[in-house]
Protein backbone atom coordinates (compact mmCIF):
# COMPACT_ATOMS: atom_id res chain seq x y z
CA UNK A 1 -18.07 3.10 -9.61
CA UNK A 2 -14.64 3.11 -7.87
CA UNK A 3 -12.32 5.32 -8.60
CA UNK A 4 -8.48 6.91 -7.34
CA UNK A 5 -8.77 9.13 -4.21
CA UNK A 6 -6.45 12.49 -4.88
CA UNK A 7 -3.42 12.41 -2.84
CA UNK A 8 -1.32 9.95 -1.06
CA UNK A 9 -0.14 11.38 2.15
CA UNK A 10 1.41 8.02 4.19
CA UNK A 11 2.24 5.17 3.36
CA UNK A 12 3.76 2.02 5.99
CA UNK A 13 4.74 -1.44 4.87
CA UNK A 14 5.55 -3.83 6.85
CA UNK A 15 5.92 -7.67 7.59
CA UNK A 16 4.30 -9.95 9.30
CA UNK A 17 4.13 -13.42 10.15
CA UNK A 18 7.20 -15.86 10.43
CA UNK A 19 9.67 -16.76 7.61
CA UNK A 20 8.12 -19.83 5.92
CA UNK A 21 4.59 -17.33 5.97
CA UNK A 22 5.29 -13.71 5.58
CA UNK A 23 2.60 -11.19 5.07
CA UNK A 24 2.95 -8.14 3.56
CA UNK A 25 1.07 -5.72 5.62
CA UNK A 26 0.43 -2.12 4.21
CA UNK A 27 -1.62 0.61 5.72
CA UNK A 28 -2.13 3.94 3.98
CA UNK A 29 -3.44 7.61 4.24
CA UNK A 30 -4.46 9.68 2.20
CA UNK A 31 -7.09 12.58 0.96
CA UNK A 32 -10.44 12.26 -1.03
CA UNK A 33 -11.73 15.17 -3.08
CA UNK A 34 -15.07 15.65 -1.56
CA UNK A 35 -16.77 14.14 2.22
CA UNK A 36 -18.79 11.03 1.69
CA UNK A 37 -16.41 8.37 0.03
CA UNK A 38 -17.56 4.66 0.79
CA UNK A 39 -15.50 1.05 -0.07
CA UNK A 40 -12.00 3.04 0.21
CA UNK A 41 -9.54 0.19 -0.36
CA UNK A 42 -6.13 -0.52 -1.70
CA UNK A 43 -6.07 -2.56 -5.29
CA UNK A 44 -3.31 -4.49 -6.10
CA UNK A 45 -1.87 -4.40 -9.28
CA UNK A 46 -1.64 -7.61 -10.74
CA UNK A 47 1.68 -9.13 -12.84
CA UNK A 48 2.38 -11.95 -15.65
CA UNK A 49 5.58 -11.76 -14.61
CA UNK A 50 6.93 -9.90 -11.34
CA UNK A 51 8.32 -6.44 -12.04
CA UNK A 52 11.83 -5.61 -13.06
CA UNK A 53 11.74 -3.15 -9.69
CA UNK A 54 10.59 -5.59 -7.10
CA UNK A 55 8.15 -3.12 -6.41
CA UNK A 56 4.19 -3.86 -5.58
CA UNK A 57 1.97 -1.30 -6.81
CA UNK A 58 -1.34 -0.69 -5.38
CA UNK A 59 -4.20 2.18 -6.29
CA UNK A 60 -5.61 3.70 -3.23
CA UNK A 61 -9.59 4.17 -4.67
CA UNK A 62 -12.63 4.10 -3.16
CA UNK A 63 -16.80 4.83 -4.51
CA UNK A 64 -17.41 8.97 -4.82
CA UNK A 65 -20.83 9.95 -3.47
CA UNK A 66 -22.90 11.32 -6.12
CA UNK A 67 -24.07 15.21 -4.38
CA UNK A 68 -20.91 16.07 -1.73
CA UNK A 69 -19.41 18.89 -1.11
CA UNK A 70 -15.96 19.80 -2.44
CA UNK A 71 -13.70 19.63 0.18
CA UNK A 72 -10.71 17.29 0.58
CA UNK A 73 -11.38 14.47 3.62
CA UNK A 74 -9.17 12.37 5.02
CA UNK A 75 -9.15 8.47 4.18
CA UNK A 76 -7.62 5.64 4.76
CA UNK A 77 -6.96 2.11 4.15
CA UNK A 78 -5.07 -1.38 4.41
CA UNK A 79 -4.42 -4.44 3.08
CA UNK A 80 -2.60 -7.62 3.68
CA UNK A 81 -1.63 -10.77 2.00
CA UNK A 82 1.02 -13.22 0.97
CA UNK A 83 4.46 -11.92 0.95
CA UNK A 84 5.86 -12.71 -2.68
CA UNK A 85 9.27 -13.33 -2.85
CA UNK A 86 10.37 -10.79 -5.49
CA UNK A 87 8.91 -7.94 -3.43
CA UNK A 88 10.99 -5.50 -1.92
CA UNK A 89 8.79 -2.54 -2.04
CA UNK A 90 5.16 -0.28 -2.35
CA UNK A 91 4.22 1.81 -4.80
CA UNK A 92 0.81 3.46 -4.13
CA UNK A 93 -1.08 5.71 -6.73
CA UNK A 94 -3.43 8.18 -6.13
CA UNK A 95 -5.27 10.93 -8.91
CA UNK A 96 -1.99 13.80 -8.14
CA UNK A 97 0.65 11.80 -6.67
CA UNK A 98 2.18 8.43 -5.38
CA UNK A 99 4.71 7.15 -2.93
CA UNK A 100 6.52 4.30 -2.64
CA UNK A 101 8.00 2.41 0.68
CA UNK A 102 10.48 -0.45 1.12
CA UNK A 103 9.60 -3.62 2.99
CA UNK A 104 12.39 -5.27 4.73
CA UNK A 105 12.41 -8.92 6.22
CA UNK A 106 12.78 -8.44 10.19
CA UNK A 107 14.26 -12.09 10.51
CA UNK A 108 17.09 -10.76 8.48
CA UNK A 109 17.99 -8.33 10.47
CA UNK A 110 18.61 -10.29 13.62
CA UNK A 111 20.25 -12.82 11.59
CA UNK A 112 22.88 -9.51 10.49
CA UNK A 113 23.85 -9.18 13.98
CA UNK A 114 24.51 -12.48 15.21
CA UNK A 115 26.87 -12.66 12.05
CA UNK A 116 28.85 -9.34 12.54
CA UNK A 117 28.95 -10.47 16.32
């Protein structure tokens, strides 16, 4: 049974892709409470309706081996999809802590310059 890994230590979002198909592309470390954990993977939350915050929340979790030792170990995961367009952010949740990251369009920043140009 999956469950959330301990801590959150890094977090990177980005995007990919081109403006008519952005992908939101984030990649994630983070700590485990014993050695051993399998399927480590980043869930999305899922919405009704898109959050007030703009903000995609994901739980970092992963399948704890039945007999390991107690000692925290390094994981890590990623995941990437469709960019929605009310997204301007991460939120990723672990068992003692989360962080969040924004997400910024890179075709918008080029477009910024030519205009103050």
């Amino acid at each position: 049974m999956s469950e959330l890994v301990r801590e959150i230590v890094e977090v990177n979002a980005s995007i990919d892709g081109d403006e008519e198909n952005p992908l939101l592309v984030v990649e994630v470390e983070g700590l485990a409470p014993t050695a051993g954990w399998a399927n480590i993977r980043l869930d999305p939350h899922v919405y009704i309706t898109p959050p007030d915050d703009g903000v995609q929340d994901f739980d970092l979790v992963g399948d704890r081996p039945q007999d390991a030792a107690e000692v925290l170990s390094e994981v890590e995961a990623a995941w990437e999809g469709p960019l929605l367009d009310w997204c301007i952010g991460v939120r990723i949740h672990a068992v003692d802590n989360l962080i969040e990251d924004e997400v910024f369009e890179p075709w918008d920043e080029d477009d910024d310059e030519s205009e103050a140009a």
